[in-house]
N, C-alpha and C. Protein backbone atom coordinates (compact mmCIF):
# COMPACT_ATOMS: atom_id res chain seq x y z
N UNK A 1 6.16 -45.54 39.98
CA UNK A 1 5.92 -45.20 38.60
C UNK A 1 7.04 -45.77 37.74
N UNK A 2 6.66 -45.95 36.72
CA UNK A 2 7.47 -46.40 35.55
C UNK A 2 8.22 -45.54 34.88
N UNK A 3 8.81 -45.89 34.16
CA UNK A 3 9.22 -44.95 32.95
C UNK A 3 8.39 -44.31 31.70
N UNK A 4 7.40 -45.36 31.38
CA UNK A 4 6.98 -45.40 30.35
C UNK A 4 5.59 -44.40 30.60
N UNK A 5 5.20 -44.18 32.08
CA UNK A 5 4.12 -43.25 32.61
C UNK A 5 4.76 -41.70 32.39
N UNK A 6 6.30 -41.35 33.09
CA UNK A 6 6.66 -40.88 33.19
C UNK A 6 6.64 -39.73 31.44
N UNK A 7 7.23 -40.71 30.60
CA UNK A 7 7.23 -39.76 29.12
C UNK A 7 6.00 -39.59 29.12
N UNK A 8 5.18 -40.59 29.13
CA UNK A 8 3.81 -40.16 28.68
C UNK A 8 2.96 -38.45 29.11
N UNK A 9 3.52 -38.45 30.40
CA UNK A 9 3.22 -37.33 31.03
C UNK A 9 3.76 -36.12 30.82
N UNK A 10 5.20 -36.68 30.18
CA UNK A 10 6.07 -35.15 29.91
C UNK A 10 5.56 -35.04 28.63
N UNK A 11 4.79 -35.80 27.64
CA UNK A 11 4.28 -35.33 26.29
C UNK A 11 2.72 -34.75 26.17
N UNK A 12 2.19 -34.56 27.33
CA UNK A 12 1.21 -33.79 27.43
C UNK A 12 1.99 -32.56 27.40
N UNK A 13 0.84 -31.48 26.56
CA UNK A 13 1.07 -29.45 26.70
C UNK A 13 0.56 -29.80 28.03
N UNK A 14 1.81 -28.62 28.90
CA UNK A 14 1.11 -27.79 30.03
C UNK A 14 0.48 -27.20 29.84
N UNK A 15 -0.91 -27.05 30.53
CA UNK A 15 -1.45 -25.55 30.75
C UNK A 15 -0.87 -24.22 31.22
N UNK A 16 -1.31 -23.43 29.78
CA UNK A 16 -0.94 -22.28 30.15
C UNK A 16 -1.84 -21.13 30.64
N UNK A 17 -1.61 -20.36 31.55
CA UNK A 17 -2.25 -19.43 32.31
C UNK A 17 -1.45 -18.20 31.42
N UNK A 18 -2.51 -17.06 31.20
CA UNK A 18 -2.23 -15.63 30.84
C UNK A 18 -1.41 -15.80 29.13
N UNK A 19 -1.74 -16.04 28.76
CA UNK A 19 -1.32 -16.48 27.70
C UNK A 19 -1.82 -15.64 26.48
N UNK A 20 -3.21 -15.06 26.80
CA UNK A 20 -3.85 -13.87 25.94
C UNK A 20 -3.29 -12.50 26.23
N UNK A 21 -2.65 -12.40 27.83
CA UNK A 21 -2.09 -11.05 27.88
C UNK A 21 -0.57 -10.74 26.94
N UNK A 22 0.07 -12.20 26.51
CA UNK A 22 1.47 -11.86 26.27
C UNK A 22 1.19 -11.40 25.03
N UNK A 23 0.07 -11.76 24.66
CA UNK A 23 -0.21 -11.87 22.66
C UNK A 23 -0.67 -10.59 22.48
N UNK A 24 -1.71 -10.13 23.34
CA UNK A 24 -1.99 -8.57 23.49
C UNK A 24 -0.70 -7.87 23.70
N UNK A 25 0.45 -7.97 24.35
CA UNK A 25 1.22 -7.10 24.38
C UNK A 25 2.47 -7.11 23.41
N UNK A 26 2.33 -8.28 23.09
CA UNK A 26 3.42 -8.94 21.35
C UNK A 26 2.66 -7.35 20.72
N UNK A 27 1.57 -7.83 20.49
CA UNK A 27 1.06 -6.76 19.32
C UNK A 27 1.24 -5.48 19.46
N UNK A 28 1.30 -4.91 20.86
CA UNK A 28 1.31 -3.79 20.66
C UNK A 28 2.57 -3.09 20.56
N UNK A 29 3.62 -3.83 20.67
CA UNK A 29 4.68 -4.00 20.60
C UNK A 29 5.45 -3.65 19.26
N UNK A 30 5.26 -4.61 18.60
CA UNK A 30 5.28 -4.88 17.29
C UNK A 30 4.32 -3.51 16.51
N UNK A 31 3.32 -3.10 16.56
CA UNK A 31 2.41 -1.68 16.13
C UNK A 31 3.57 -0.80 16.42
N UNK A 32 3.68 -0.63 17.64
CA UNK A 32 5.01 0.50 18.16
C UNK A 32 6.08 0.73 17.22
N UNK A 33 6.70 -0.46 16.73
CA UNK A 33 8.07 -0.61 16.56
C UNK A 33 7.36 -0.40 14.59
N UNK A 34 6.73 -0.86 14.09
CA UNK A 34 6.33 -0.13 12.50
C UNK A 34 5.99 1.12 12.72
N UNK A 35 5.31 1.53 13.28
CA UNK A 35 5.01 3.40 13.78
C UNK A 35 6.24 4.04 13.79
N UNK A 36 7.66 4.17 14.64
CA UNK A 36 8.46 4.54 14.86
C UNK A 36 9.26 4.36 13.34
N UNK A 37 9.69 3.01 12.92
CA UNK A 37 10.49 2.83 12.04
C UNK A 37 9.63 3.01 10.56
N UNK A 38 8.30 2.96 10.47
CA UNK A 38 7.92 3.04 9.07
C UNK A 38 6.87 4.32 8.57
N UNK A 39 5.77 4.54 9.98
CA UNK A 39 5.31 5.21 9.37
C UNK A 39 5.45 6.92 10.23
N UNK A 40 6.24 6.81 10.96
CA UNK A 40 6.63 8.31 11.78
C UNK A 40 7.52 9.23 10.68
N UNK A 41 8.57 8.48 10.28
CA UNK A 41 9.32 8.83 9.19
C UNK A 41 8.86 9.48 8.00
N UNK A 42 8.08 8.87 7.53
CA UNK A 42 7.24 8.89 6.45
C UNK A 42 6.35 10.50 6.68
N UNK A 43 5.15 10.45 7.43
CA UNK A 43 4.68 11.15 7.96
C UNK A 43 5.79 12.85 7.85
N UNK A 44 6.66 12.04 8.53
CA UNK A 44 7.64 13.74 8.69
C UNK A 44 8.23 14.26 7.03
N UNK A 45 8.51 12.96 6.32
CA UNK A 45 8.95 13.59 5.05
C UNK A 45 7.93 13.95 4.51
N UNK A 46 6.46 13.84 4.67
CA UNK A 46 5.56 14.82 3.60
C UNK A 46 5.47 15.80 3.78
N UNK A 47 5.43 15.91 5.62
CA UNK A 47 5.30 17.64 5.88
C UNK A 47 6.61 18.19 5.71
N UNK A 48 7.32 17.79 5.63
CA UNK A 48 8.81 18.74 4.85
C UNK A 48 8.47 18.90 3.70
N UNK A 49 7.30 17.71 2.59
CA UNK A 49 7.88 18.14 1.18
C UNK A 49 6.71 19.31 1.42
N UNK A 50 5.25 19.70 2.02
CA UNK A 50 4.66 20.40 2.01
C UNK A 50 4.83 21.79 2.66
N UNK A 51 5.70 21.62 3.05
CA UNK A 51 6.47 23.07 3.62
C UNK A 51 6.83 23.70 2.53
N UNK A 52 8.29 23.08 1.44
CA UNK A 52 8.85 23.34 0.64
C UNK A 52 7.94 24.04 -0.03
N UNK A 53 6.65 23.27 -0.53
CA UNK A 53 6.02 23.42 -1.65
C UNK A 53 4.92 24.71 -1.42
N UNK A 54 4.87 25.03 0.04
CA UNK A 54 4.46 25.94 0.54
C UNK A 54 4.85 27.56 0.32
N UNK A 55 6.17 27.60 0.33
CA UNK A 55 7.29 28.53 1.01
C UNK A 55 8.03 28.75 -0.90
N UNK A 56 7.21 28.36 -1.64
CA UNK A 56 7.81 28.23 -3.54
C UNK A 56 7.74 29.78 -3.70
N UNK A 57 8.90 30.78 -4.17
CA UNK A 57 8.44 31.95 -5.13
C UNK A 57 9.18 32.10 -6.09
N UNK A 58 9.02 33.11 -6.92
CA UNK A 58 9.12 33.29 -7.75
C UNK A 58 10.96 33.31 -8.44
N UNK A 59 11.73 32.35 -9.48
CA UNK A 59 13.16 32.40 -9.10
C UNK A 59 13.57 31.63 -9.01
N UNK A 60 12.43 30.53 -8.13
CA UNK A 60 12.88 29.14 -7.24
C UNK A 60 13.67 28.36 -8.52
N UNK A 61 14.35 27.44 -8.47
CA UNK A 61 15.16 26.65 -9.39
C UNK A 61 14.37 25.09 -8.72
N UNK A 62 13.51 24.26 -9.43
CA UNK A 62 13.07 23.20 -9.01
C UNK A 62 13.31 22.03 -10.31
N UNK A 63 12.61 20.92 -9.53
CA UNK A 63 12.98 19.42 -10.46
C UNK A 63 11.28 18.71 -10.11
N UNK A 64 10.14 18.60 -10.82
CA UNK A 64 9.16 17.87 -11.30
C UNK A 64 9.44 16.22 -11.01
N UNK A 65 8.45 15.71 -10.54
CA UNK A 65 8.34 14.51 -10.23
C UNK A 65 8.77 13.79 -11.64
N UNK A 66 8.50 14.42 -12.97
CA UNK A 66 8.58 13.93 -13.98
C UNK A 66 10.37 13.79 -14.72
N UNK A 67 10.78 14.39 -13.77
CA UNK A 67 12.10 14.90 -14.25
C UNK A 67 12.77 16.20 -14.77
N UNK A 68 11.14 17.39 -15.10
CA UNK A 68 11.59 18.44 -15.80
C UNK A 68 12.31 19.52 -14.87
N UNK A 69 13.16 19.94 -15.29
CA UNK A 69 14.29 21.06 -14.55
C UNK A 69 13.70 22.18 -15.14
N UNK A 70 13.36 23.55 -14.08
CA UNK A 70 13.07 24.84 -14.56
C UNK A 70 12.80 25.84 -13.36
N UNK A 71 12.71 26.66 -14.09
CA UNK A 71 12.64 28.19 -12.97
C UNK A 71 11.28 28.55 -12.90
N UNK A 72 10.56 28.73 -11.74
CA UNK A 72 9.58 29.17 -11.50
C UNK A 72 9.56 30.83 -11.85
N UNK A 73 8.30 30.81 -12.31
CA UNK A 73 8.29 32.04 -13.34
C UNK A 73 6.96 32.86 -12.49
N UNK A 74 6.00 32.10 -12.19
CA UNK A 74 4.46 32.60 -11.54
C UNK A 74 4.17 32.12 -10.48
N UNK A 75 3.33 32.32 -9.40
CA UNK A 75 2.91 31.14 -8.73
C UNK A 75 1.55 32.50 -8.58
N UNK A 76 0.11 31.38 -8.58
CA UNK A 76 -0.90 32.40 -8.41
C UNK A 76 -1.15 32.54 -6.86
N UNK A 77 -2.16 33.30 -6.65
CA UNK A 77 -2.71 33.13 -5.14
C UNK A 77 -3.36 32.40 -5.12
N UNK A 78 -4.33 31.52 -5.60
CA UNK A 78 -5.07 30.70 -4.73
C UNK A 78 -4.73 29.64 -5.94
N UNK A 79 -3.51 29.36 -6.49
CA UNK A 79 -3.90 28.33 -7.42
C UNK A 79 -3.30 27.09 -6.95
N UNK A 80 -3.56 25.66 -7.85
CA UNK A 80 -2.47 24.60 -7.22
C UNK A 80 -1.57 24.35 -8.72
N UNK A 81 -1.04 25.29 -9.05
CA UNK A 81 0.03 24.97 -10.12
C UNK A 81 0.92 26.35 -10.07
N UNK A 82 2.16 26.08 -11.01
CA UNK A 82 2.40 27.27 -10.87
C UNK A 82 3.06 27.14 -12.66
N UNK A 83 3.85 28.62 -12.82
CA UNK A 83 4.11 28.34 -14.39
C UNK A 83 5.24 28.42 -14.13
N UNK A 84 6.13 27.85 -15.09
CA UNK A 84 7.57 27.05 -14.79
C UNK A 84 8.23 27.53 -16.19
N UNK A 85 9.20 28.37 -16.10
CA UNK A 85 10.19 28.12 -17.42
C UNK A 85 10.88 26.91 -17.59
N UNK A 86 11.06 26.18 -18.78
CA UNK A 86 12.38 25.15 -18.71
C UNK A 86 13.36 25.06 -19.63
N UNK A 87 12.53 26.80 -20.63
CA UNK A 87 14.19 27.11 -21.77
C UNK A 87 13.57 28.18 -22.06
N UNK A 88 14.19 28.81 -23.20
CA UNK A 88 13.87 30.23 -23.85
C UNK A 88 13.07 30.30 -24.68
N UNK A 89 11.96 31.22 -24.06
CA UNK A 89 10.49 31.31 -24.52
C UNK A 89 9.85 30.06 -24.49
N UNK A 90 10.09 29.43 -23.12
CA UNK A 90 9.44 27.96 -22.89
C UNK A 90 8.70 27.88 -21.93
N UNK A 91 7.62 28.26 -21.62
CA UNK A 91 6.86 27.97 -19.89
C UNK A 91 5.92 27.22 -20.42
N UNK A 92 5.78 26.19 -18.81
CA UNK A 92 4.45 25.09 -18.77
C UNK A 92 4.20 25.38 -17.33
N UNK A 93 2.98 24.90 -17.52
CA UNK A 93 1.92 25.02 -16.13
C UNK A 93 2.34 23.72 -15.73
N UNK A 94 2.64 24.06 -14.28
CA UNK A 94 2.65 22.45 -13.45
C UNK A 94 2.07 22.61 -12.06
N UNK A 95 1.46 21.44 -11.73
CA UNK A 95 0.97 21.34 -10.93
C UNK A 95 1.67 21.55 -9.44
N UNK A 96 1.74 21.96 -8.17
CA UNK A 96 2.62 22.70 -7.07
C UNK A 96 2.45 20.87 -6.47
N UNK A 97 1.68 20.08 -6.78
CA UNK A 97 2.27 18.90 -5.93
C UNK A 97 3.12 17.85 -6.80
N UNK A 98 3.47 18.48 -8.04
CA UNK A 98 4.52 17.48 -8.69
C UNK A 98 6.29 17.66 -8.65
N UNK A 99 6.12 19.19 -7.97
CA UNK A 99 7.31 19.93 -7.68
C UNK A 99 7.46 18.91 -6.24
N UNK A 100 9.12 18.52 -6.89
CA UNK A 100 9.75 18.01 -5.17
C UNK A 100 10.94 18.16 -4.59
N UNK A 101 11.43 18.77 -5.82
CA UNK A 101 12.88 19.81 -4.49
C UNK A 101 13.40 20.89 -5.18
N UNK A 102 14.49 21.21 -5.10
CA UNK A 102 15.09 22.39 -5.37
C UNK A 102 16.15 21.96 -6.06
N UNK A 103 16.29 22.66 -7.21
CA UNK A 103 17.36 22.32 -8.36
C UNK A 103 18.65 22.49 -7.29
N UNK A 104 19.23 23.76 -7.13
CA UNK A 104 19.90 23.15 -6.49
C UNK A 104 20.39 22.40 -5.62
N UNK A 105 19.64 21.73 -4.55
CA UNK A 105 19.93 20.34 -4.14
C UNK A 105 20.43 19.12 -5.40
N UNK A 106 19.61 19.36 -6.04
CA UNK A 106 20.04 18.28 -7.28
C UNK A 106 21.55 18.46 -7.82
N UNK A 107 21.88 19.90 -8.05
CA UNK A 107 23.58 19.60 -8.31
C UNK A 107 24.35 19.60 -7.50
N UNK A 108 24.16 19.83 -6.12
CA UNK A 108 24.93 18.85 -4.88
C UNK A 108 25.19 17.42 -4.96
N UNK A 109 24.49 16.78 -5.06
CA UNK A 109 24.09 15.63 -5.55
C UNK A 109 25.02 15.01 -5.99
């Protein structure tokens, strides 16, 4: 043989054998590793914020998705809001899923 046979031959692709199993397992791989790092996390901080928002009475010191700071004044039994002071002779109805933490956490902060 020559030389010139020789490259020719090393510039053919080898055939590859199993080559669909590595790609099947890339993926599942890769699924794993966003589950763990993106959406496990995630998942756990809603049911914390739905605990919170669960476990709300009357007193509570909270902070509104919107920014408003106030004292929970009502919460009904079967309602999804509750009524919120946020000054003197000031209450508004807000909704129990716009509430997302506890004032005081906020002046830790």
């Amino acid at each position: 043989m020559n030389i010139i046979s020789i490259i020719l031959q090393a510039q053919q692709p080898a055939q590859q054998g199993g080559g669909g199993l590595s790609l099947i397992i890339m993926m599942v791989a890769i699924f794993a590793i966003m589950y763990f790092l993106m959406i496990r996390p995630q998942q756990k901080k809603q049911k914390e914020l739905q605990k919170f928002r669960n476990e709300l009475k009357k007193g509570d010191k909270v902070v509104t998705i919107g920014g408003i700071y106030g004292t929970i004044e009502e919460i009904p039994e079967n309602g999804n809001y509750v009524m919120m002071r946020v000054d003197t002779n000031v209450r508004i109805k807000v909704a129990k899923s716009s509430i997302v933490r506890d004032f005081s956490d906020a002046q830790q902060q």
